[in-house]
N, C-alpha and C. Protein backbone atom coordinates (compact mmCIF):
# COMPACT_ATOMS: atom_id res chain seq x y z
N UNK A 1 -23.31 -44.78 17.66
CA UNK A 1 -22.59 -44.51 16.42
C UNK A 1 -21.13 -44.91 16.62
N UNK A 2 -20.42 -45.95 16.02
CA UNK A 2 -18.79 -46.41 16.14
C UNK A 2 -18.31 -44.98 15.42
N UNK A 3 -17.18 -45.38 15.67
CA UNK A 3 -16.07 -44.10 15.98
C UNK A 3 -15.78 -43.75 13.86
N UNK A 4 -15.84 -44.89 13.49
CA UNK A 4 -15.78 -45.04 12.05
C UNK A 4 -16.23 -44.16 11.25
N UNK A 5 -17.65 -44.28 11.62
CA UNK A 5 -18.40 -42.61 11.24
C UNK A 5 -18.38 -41.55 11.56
N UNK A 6 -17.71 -41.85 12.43
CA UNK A 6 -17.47 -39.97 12.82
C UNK A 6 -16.45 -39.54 12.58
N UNK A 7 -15.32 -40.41 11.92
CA UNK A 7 -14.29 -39.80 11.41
C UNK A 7 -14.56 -39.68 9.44
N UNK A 8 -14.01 -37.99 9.37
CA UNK A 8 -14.45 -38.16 7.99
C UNK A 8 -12.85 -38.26 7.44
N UNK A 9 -13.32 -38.59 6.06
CA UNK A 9 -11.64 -38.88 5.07
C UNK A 9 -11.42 -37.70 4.31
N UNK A 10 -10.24 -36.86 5.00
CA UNK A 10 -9.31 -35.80 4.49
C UNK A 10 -8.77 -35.98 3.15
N UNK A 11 -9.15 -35.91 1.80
CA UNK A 11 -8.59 -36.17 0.45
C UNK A 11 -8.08 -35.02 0.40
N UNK A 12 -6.60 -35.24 -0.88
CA UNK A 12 -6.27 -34.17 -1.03
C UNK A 12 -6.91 -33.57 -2.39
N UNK A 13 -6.27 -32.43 -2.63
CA UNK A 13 -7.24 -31.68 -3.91
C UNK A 13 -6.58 -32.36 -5.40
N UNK A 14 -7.99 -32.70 -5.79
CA UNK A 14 -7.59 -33.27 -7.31
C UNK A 14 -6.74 -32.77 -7.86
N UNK A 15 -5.81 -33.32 -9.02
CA UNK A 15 -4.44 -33.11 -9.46
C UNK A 15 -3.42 -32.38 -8.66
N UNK A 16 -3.16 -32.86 -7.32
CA UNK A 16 -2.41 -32.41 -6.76
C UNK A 16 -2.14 -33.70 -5.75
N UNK A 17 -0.74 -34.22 -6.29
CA UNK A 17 -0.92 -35.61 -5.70
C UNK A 17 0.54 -35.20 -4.39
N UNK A 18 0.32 -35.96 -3.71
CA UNK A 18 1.61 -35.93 -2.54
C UNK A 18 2.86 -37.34 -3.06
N UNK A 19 4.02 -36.26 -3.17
CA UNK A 19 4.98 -37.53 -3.25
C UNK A 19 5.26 -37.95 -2.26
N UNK A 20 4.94 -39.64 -2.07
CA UNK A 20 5.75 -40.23 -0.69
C UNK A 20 6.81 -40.55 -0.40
N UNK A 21 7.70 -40.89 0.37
CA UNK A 21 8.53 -41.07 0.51
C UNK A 21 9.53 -42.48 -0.19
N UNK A 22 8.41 -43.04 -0.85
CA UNK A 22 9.14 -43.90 -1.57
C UNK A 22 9.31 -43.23 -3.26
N UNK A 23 8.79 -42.25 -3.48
CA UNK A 23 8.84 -41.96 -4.71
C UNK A 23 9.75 -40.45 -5.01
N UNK A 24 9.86 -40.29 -3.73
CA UNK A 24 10.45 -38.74 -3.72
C UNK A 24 11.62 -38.99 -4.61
N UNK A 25 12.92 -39.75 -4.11
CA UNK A 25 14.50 -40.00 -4.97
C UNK A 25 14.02 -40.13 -6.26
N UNK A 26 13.17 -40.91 -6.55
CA UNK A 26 13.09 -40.62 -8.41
C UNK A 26 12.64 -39.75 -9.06
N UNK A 27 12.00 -38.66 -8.44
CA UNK A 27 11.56 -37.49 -8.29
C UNK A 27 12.88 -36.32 -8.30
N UNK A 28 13.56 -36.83 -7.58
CA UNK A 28 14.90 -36.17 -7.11
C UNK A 28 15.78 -36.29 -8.19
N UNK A 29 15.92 -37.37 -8.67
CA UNK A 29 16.91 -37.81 -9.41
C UNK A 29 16.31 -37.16 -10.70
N UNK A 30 15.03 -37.10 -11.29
CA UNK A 30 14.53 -36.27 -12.42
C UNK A 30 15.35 -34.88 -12.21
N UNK A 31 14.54 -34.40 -11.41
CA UNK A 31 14.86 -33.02 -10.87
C UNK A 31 16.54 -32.89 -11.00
N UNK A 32 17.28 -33.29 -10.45
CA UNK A 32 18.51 -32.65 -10.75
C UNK A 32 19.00 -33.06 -12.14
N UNK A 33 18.42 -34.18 -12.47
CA UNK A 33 19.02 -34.05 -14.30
C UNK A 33 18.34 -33.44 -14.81
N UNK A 34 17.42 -32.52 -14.96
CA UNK A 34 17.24 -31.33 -15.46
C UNK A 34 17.46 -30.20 -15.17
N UNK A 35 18.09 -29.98 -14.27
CA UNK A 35 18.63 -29.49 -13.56
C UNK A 35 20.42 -29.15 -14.23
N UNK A 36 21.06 -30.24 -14.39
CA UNK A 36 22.39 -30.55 -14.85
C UNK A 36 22.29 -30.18 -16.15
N UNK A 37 21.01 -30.65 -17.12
CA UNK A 37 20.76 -30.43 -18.75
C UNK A 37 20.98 -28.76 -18.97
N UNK A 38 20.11 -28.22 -18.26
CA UNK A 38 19.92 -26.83 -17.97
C UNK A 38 21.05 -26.06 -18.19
N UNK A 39 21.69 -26.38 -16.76
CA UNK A 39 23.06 -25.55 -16.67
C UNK A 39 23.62 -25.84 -17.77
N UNK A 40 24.46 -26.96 -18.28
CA UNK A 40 25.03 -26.69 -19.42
C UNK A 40 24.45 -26.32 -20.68
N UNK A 41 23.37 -25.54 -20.65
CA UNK A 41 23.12 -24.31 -21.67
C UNK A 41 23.11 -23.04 -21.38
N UNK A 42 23.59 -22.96 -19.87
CA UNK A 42 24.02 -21.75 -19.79
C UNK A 42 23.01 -21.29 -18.77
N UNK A 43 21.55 -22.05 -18.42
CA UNK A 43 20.69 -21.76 -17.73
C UNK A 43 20.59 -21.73 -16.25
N UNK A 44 20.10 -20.86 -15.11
CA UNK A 44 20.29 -20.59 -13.96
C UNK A 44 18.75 -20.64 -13.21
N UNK A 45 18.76 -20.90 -12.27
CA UNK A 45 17.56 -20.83 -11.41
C UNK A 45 16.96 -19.80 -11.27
N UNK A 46 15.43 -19.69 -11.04
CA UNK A 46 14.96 -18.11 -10.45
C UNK A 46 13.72 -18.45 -9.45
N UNK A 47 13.45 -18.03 -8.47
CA UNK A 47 12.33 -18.44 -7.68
C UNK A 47 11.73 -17.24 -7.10
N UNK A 48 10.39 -17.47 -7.58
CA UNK A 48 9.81 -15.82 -7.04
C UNK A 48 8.57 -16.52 -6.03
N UNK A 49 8.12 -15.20 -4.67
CA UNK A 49 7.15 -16.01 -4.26
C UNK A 49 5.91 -16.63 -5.18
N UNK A 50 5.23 -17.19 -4.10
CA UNK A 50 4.03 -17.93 -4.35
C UNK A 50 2.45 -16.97 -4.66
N UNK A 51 2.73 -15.73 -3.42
CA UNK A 51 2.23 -15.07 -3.41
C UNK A 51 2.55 -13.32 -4.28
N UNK A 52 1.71 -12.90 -4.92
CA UNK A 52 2.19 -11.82 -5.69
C UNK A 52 0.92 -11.11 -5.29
N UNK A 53 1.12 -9.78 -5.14
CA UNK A 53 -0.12 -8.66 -5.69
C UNK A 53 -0.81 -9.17 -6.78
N UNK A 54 -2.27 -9.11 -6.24
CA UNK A 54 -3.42 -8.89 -7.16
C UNK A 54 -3.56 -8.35 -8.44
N UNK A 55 -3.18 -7.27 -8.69
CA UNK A 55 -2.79 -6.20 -9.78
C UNK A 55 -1.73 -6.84 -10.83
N UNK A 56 -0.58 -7.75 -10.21
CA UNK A 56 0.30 -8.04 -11.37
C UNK A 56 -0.38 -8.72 -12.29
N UNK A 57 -1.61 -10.03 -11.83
CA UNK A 57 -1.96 -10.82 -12.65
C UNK A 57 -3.08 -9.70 -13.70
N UNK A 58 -3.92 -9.19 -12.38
CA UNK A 58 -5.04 -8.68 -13.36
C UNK A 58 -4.51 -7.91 -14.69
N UNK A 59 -3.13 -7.12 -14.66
CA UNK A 59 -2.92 -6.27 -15.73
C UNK A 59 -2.30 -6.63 -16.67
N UNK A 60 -1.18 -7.57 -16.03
CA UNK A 60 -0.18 -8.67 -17.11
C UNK A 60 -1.33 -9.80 -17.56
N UNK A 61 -2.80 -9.86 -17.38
CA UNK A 61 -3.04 -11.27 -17.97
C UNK A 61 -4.30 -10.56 -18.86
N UNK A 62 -4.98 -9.66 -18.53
CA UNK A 62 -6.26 -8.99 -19.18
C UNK A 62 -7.20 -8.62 -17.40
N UNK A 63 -8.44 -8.15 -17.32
CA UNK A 63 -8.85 -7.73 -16.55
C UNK A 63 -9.87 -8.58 -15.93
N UNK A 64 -10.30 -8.77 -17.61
CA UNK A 64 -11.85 -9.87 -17.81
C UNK A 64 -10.93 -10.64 -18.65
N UNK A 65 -11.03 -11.98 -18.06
CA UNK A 65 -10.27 -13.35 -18.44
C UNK A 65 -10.76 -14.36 -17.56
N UNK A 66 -10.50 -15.72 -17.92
CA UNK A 66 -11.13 -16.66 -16.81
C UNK A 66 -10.25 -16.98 -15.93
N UNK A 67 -9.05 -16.73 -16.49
CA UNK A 67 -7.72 -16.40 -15.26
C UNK A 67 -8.32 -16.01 -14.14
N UNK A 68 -8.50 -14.71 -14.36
CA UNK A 68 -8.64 -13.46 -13.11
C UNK A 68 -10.07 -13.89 -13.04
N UNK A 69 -10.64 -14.05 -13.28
CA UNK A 69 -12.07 -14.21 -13.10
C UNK A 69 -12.74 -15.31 -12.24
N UNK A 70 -11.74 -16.48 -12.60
CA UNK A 70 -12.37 -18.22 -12.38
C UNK A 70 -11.00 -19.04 -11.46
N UNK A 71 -10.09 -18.94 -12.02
CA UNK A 71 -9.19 -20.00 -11.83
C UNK A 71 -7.87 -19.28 -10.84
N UNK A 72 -8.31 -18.36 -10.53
CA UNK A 72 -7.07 -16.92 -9.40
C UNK A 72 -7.86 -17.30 -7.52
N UNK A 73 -6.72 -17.98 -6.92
CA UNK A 73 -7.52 -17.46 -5.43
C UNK A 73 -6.85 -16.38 -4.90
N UNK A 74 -7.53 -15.16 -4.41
CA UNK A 74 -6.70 -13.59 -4.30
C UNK A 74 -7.85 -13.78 -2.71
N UNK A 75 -7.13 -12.66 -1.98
CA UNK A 75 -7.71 -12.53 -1.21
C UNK A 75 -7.27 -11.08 -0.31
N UNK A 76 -7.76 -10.59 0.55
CA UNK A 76 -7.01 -9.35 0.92
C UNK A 76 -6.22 -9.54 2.35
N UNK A 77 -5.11 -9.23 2.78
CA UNK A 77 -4.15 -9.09 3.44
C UNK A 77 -4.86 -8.60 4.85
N UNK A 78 -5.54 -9.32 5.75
CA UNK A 78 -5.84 -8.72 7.10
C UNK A 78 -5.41 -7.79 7.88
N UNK A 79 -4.05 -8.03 7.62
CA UNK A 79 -2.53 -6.99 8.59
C UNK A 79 -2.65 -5.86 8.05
N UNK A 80 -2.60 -5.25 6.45
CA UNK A 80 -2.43 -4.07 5.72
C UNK A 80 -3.71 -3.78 4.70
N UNK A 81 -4.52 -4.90 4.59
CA UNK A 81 -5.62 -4.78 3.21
C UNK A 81 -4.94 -4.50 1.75
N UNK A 82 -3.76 -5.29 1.50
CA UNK A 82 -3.14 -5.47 0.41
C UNK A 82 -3.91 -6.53 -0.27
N UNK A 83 -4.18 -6.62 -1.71
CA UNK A 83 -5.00 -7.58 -2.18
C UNK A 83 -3.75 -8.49 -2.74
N UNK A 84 -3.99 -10.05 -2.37
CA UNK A 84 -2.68 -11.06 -2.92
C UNK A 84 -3.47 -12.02 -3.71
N UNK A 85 -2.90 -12.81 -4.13
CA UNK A 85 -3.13 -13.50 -5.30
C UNK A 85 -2.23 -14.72 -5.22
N UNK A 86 -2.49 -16.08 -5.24
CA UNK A 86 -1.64 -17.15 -5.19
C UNK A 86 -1.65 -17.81 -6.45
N UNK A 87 -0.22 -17.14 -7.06
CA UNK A 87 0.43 -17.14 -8.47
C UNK A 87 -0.80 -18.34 -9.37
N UNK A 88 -1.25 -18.06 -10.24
CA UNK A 88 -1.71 -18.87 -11.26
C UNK A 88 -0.73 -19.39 -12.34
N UNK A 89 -0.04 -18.54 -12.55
CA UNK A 89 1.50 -19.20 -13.33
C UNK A 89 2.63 -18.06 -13.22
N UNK A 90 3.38 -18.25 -13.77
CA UNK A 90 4.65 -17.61 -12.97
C UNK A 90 5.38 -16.65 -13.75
N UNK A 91 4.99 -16.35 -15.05
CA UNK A 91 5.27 -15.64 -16.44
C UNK A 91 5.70 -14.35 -15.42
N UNK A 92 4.37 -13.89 -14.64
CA UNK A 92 3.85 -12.25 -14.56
C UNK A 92 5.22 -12.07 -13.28
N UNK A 93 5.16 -12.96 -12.92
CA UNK A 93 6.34 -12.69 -11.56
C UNK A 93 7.89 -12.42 -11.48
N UNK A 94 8.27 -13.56 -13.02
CA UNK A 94 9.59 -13.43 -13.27
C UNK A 94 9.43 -11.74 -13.83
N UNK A 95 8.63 -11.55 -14.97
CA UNK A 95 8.77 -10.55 -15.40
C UNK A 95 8.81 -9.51 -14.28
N UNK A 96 7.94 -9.28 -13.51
CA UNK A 96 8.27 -8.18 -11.84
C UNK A 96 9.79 -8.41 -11.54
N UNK A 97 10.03 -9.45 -11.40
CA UNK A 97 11.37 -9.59 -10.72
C UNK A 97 12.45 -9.20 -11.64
N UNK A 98 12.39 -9.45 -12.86
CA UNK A 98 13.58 -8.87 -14.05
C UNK A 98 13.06 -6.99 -14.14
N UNK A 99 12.18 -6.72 -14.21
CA UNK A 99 12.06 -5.38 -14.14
C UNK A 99 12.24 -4.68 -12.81
């Protein structure tokens, strides 16, 4: 068996493309002019983790939803058995973080 076949091809996950390094600066250059648009309306940055408690989504989104149901990867915390959740969108988080 050549070596060919035994190596398999690592794809990455559909709609989730990698910027390379030739495309990153125009990427960059987007990014801070919206960035610049922003601020002069007065607008400021906010960055919350990636990871949130389980519970924020299930209660801020419904219980039974295809959110929480289908499209949420949660999993439980080995170290403490905290149940986490890797943000599905980011609504439920700012709101944690402003409250």
């Amino acid at each position: 068996m050549s070596i060919e076949k035994k190596i398999e091809k690592i794809s990455g996950v559909k709609g989730m493309n990698d910027i390379l390094p030739e495309d990153a600066a125009l990427w960059e250059l987007f990014e801070n002019t919206v960035q610049s648009v922003l601020k002069s309306y007065g607008f400021s940055q906010m960055r919350t983790p990636i990871v949130e408690a389980t519970h924020l989504f299930a209660r801020g989104i419904g219980a039974v939803t295809d959110i929480v149901e289908k499209e949420m990867y949660s999993f439980e915390d080995s170290m403490n058995g905290d149940k986490l959740t890797l943000r599905p969108e980011n609504t439920a988080g700012i709101v944690r973080s402003a409250i």
